[in-house]
Protein backbone atom coordinates (compact mmCIF):
# COMPACT_ATOMS: atom_id res chain seq x y z
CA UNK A 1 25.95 251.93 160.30
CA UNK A 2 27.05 250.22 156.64
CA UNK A 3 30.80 248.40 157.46
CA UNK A 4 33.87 248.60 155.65
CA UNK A 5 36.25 245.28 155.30
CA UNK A 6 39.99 246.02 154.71
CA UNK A 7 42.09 242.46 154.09
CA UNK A 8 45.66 242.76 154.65
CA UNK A 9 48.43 240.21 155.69
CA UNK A 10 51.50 242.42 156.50
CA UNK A 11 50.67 243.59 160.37
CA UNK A 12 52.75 246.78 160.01
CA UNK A 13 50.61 247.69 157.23
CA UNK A 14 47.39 246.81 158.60
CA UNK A 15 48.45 248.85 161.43
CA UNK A 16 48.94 252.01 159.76
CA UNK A 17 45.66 251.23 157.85
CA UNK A 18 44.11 251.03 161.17
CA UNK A 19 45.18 254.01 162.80
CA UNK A 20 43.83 256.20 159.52
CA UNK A 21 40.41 254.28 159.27
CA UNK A 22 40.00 255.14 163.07
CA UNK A 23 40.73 259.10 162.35
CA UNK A 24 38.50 259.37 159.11
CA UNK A 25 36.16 256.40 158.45
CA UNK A 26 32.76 256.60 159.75
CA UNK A 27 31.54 252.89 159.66
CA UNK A 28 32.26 250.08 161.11
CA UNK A 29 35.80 249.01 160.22
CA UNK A 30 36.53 245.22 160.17
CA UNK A 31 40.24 243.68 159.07
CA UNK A 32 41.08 240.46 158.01
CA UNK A 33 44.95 238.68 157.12
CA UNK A 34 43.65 236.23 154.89
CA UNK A 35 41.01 235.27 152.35
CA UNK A 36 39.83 232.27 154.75
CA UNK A 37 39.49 235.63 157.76
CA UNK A 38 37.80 238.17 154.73
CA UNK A 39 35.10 235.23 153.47
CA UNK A 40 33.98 234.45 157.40
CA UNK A 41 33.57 238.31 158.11
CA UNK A 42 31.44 238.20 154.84
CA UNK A 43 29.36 235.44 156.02
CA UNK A 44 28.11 236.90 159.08
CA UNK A 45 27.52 240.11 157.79
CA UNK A 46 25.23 241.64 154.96
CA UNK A 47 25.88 245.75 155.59
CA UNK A 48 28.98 245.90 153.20
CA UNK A 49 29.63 249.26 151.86
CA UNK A 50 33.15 248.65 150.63
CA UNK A 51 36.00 246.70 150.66
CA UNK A 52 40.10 247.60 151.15
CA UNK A 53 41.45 244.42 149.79
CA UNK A 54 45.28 243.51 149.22
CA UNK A 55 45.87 241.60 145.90
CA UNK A 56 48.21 238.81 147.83
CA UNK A 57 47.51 236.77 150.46
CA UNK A 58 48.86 233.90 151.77
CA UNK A 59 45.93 231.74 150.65
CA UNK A 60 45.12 233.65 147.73
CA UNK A 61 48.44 234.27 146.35
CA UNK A 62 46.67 235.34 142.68
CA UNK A 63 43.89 238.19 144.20
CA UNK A 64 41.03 235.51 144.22
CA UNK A 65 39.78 237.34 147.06
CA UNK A 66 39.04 239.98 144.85
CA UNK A 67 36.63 238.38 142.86
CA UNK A 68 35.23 236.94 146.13
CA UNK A 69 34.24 240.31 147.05
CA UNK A 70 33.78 242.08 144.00
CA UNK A 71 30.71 239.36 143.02
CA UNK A 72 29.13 239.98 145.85
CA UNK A 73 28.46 243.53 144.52
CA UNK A 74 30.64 245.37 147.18
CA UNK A 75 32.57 248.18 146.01
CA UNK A 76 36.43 247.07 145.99
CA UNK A 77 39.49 248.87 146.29
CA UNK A 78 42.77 247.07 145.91
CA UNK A 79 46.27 247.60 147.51
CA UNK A 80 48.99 245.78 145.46
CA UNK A 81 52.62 246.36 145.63
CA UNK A 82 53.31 245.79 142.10
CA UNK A 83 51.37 245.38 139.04
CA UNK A 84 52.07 244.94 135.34
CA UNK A 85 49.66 246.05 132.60
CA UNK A 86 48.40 243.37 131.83
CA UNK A 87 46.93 242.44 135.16
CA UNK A 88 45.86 246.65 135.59
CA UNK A 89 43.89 246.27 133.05
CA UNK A 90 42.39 242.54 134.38
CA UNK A 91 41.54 244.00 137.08
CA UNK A 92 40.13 247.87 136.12
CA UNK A 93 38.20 245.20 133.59
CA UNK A 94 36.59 242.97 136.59
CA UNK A 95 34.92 246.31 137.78
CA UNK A 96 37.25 247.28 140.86
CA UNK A 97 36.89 250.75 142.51
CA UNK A 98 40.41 251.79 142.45
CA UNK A 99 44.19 250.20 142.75
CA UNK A 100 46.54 251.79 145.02
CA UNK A 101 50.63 250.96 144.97
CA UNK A 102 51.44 250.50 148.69
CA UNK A 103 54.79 252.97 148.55
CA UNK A 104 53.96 254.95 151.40
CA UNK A 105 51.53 256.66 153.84
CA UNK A 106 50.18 258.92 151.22
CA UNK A 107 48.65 255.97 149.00
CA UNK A 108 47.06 254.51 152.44
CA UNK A 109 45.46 257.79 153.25
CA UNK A 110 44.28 257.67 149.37
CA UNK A 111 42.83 254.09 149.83
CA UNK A 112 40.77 255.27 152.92
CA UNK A 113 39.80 258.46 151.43
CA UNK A 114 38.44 256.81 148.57
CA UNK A 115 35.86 255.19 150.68
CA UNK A 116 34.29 258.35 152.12
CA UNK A 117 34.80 259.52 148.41
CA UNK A 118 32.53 257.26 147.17
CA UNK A 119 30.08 257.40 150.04
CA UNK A 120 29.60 261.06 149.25
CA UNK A 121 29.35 259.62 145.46
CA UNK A 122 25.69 258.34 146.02
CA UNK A 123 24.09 262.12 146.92
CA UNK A 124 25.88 263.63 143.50
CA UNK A 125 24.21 263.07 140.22
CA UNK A 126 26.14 263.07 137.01
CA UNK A 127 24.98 264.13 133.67
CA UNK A 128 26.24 262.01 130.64
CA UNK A 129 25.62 263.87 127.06
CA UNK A 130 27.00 261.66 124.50
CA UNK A 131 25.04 261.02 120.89
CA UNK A 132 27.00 257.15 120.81
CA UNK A 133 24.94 254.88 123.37
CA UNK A 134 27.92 252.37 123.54
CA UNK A 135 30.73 254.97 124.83
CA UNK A 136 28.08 256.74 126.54
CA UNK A 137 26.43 253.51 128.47
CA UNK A 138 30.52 252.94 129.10
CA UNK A 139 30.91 256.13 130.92
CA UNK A 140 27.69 255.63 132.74
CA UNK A 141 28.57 252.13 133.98
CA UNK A 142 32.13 253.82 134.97
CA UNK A 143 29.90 256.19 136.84
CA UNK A 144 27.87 253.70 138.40
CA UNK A 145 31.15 251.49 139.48
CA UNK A 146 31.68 254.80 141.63
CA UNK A 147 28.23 255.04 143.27
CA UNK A 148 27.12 258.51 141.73
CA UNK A 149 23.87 258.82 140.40
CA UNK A 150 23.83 259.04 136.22
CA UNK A 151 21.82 260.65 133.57
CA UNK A 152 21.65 260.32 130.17
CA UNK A 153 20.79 262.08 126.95
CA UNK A 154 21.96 262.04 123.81
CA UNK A 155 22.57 265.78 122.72
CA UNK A 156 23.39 269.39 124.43
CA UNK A 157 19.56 270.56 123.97
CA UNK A 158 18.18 267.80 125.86
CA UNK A 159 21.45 268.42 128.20
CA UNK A 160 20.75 271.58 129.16
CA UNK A 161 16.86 270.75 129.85
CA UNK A 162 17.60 267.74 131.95
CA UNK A 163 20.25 270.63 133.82
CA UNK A 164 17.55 273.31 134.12
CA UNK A 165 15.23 271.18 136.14
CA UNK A 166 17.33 269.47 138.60
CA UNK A 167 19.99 271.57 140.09
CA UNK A 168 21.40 269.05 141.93
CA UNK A 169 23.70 267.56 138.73
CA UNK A 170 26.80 268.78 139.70
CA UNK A 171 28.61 267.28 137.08
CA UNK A 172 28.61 267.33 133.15
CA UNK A 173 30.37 265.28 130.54
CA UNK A 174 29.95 266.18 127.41
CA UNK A 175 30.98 265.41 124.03
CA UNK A 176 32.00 268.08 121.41
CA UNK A 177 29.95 266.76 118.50
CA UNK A 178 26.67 266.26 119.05
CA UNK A 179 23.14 266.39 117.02
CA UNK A 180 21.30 269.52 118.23
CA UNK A 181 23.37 271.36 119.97
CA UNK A 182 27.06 270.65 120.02
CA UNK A 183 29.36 270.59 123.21
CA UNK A 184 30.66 273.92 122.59
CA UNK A 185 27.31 275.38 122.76
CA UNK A 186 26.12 273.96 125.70
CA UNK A 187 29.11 274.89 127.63
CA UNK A 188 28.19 278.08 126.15
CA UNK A 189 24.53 278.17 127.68
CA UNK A 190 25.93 276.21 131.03
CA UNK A 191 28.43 279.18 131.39
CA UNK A 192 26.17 282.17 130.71
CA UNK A 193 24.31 280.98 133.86
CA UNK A 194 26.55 278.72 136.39
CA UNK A 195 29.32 279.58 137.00
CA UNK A 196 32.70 276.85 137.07
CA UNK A 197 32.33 276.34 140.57
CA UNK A 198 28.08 276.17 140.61
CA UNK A 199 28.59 272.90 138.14
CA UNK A 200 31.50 270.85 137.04
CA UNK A 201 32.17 270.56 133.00
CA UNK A 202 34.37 267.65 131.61
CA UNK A 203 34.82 267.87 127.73
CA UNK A 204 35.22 265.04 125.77
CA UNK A 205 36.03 264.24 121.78
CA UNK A 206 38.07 261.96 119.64
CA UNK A 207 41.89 263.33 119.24
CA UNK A 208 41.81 264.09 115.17
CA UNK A 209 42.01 268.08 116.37
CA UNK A 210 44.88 268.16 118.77
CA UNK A 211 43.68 271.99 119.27
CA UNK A 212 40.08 270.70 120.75
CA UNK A 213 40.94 270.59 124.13
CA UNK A 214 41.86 274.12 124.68
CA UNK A 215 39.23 275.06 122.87
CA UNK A 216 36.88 272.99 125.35
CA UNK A 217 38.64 274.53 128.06
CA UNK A 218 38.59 278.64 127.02
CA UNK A 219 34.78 277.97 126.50
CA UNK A 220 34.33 277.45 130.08
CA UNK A 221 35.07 273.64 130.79
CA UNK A 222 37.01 272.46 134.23
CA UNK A 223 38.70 269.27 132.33
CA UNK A 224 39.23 268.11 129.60
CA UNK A 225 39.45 263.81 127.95
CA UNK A 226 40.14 262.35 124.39
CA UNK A 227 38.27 259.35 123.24
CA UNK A 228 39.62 256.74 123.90
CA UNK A 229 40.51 257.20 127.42
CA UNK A 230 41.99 254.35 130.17
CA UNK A 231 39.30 253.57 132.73
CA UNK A 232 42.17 255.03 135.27
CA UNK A 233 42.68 257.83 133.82
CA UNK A 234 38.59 258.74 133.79
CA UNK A 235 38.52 258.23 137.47
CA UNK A 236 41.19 260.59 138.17
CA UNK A 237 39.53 263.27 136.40
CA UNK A 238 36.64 262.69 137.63
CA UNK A 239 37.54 262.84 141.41
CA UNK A 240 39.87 265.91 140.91
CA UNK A 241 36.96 267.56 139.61
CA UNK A 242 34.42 266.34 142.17
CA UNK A 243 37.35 267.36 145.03
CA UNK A 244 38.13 270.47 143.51
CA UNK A 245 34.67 271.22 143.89
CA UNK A 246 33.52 270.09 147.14
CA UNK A 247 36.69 272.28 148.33
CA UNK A 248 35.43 275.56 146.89
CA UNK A 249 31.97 274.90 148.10
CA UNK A 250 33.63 274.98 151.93
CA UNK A 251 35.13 277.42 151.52
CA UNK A 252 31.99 279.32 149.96
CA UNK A 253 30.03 277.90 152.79
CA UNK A 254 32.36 279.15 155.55
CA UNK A 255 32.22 282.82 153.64
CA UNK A 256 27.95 282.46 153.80
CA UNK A 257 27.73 280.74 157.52
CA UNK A 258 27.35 282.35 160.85
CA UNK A 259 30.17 280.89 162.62
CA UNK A 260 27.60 280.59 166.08
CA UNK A 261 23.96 279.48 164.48
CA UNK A 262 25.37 277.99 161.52
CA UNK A 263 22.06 279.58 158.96
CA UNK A 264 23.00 282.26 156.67
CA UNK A 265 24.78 285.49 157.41
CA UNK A 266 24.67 289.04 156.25
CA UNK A 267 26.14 288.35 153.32
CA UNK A 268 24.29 285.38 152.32
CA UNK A 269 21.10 287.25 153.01
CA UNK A 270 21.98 290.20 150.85
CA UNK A 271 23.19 288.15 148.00
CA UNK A 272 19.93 286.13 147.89
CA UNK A 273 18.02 288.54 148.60
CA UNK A 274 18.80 290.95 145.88
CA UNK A 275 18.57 288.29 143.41
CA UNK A 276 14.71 287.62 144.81
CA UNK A 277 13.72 291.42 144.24
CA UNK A 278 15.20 291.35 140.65
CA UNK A 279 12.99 287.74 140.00
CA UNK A 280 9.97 289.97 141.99
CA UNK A 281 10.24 293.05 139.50
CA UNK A 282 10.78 291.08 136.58
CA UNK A 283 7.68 288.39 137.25
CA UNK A 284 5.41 291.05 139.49
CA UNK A 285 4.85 288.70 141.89
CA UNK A 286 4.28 289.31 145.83
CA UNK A 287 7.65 289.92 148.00
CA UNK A 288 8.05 290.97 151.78
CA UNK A 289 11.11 291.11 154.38
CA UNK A 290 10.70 290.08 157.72
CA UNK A 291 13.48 291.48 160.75
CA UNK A 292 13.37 289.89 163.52
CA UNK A 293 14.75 290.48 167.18
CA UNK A 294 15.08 288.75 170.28
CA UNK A 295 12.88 291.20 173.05
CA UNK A 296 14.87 292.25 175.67
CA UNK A 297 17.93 290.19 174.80
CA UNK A 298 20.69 292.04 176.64
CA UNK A 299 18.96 291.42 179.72
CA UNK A 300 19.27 287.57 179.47
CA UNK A 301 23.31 287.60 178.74
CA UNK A 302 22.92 290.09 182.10
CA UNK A 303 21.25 287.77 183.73
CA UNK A 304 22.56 284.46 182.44
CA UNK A 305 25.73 285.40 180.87
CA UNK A 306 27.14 285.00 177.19
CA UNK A 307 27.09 281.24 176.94
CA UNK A 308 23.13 281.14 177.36
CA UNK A 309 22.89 284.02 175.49
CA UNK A 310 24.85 282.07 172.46
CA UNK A 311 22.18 279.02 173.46
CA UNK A 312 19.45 281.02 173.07
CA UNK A 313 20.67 282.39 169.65
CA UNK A 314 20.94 279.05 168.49
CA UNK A 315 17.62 277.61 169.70
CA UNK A 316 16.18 280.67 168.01
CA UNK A 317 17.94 279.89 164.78
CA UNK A 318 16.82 276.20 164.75
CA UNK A 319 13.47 277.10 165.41
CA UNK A 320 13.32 279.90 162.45
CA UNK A 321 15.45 277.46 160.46
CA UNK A 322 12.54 274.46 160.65
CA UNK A 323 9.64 277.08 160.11
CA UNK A 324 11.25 279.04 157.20
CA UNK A 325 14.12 276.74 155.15
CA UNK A 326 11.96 277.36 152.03
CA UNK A 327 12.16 281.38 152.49
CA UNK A 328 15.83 282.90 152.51
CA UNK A 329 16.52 283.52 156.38
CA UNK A 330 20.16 284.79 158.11
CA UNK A 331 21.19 286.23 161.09
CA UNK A 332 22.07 289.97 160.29
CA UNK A 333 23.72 290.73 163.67
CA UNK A 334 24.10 290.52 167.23
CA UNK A 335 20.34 289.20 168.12
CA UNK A 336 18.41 290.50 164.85
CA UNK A 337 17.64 287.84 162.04
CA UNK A 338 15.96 288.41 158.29
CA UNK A 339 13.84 286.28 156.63
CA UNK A 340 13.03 287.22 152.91
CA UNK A 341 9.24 285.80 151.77
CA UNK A 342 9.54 285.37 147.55
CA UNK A 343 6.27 284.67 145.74
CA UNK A 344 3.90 284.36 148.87
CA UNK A 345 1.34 287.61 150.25
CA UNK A 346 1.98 289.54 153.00
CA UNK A 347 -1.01 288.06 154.59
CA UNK A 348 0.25 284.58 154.08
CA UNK A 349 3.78 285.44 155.38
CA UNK A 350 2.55 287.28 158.60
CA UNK A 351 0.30 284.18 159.35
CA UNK A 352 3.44 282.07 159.62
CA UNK A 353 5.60 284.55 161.30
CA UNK A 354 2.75 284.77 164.33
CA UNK A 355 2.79 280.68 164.10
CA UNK A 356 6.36 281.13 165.10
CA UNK A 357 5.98 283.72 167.97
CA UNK A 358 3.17 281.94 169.61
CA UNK A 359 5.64 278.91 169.47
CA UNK A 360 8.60 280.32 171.05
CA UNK A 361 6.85 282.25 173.23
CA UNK A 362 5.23 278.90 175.04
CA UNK A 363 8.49 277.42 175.13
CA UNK A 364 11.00 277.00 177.71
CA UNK A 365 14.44 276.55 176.61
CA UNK A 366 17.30 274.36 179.42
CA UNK A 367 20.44 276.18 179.81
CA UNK A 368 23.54 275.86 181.86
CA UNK A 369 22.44 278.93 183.56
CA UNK A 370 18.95 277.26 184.09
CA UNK A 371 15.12 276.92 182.56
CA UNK A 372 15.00 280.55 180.11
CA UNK A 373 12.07 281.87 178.18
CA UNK A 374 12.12 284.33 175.59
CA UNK A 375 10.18 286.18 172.97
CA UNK A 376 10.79 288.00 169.44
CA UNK A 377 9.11 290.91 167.99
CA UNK A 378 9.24 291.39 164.11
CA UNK A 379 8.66 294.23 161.36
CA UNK A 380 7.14 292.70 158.29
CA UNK A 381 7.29 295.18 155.01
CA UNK A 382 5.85 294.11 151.87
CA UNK A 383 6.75 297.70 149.86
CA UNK A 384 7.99 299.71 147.72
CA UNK A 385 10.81 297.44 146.35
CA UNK A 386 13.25 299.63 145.41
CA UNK A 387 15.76 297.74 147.22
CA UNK A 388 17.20 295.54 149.78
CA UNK A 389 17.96 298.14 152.04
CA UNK A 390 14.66 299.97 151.38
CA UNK A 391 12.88 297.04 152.57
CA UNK A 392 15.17 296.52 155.32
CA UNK A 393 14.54 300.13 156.39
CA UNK A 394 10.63 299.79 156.20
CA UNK A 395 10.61 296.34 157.95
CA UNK A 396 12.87 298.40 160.98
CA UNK A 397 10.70 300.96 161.44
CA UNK A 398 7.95 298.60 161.89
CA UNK A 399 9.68 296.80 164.35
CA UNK A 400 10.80 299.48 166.33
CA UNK A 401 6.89 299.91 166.39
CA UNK A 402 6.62 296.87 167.65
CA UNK A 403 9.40 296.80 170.70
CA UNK A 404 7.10 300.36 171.17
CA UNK A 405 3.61 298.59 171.38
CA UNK A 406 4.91 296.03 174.08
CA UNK A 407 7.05 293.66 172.25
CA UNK A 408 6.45 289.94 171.30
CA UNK A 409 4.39 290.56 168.52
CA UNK A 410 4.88 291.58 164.81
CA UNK A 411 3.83 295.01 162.99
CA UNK A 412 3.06 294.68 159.22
């Protein structure tokens, strides 16, 4: 586990900082009063991840303690009652994280928050399209201050290629005048596939057209920034956007999750899966829908009760979950479960299905209610694709075949 150093002389402070790292800080948390205190826990540790660092201490009455920390390459956040311009700017300059007034338990939670902010930072990837290398190597070393992942390119076109192959960029910035392809028409393209919550969109240009800014933001950006912009002011936009996001995504999440196995539910699978029949029409390439259900399952919450029931649904769902991530799998209800098989033959798909039953059926799963084995029998239907529920229909009658034939096994 990486550590987090927070330096702070006033104990009523240091208190309250401690009490909110302890509810929302996973790492090590070590605090110091005084630069002498900071420099020894640095010394006999090497697992920094970040720093919490007040700008005056008794023995380093100017913030020399920032430096200390800052060139050892660990991300620093500073808490400063006050703070002029001039030394804003020195220190936004010396490559800090963030600076946080200390005027009340809001802008502690904020300096604590920003850690785990920037921990998540380092899984997000960034996407800088900019035609000038210096302001765009600026925003990138911005970026980098802040732990997320950056691309570059120079112009929309090779913006939108970079975009197409790695959906994990969550995050654009993009300038409006480009060689190419412009700002405005990569927005455009962006738009006419991801949606606003899918991928972020800051705009950027110079401020000659006062009017740009709307326009960047009725095309389909999330935020907007002229050129030039304070290196405080970037931040902020950036994590609103980057919050703002990870917010609708839980929610989203929490609309697609079964609550008790935590894989997809009905409504995931349907989503998914109708977009996987369209790409199967459209490409004529191989598609088939697996239902699954748990033989004789009303017998074991009889037997057991509902708590190893729920077990047993959720050992099942780990089990499908490691076999068949790459496939689009959910539970549909009570003990039944789909799993959707794009691009792959029937054959193929019913050899991995019967890799999975002879697995759970050699299994014994520990309970509360004691040692419980159990089986599954499946319907797997390759055709006709007319639709979802077509599919579903031809994959239930197959399994009903199934339960009929002496369960634990699959019909195709």
């Amino acid at each position: 586990m990486s550590s987090v150093l927070i330096v702070e002389d006033s104990k009523v402070v240091q208190k309250i900082l401690r009490h909110i790292a302890n509810q929302i800080l996973d790492f090590d948390v070590f605090f110091a009063s005084s630069r002498a205190e900071a420099l020894q826990h640095l010394s006999e540790r090497s697992d920094w991840f970040a720093a919490i660092v007040d700008l005056n201490l008794p023995d380093a009455p100017d913030g020399e303690i920032v430096a200390n920390i800052i060139d050892q390459g660990i991300p620093t956040i500073v808490l400063t009652g006050s703070v002029d311009d001039k030394k804003r700017d020195e220190l936004m300059h010396k490559g800090i994280v963030d600076y946080v007034f200390k005027d009340g338990l809001f802008s502690y939670q904020y300096a604590i928050n920003l850690v785990n902010r920037i921990y998540r930072n380092q899984s997000m990837k960034v996407l800088v399209a900019e035609d000038s290398a210096t302001t765009r190597q600026n925003i990138a070393q911005l970026l980098s201050r802040h732990l997320y992942q950056v691309i570059e390119v120079d112009n929309g076109k090779s913006a939108l290629e970079k975009i197409q192959q790695d959906s994990a960029i969550k995050l654009v910035i993009t300038d409006y005048d480009m060689p190419v392809m412009d700002g405005f028409q990569l927005i455009h393209e962006l738009r006419h596939k991801l949606d606003k919550v899918d991928i972020m969109i800051i705009g950027l240009a110079s401020p000659e057209d006062k009017y740009l800014s709307a326009k960047f933001i009725k095309s389909g950006a999330n935020d907007f920034l002229y050129k030039p912009f304070t290196t405080e002011e970037f931040f902020c936009r950036i994590m609103q956007s980057m919050d703002a996001m990870e917010r609708i995504e839980s929610v989203r999440k929490m609309a697609y999750t079964d609550a008790l196995t935590e894989i997809g539910n009905r409504r995931y699978f349907f989503e998914k899966a109708e977009s996987a029949l369209k790409q199967a029409r459209e490409n004529n390439t191989p598609l088939s829908l697996a239902l699954l259900d748990i033989d004789k399952f009303k017998s074991i919450n009889d037997t057991y009760g509902h708590d190893v029931g729920d077990h047993i649904l959720c050992e099942f769902s780990r089990v499908l979950d490691a076999a068949f991530s790459n496939y689009i799998l959910a539970r549909t209800g009570g003990e039944e479960f789909c799993i959707m098989f794009p691009d792959i033959s029937v054959e193929q798909a019913m050899l991995e299905l019967e890799h999975v039953r002879k697995q759970v059926e050699q299994k014994t799963v520990n309970t509360s209610g004691g040692e419980v084995n159990y089986t599954f029998s499946a319907g797997l239907a390759q055709s006709p694709l007319e639709s979802v529920e077509t599919l579903m229909k031809s994959s239930d009658t197959l399994l009903y075949k199934a339960k009929e034939s002496g369960r634990n096994q699959i019909a195709s």
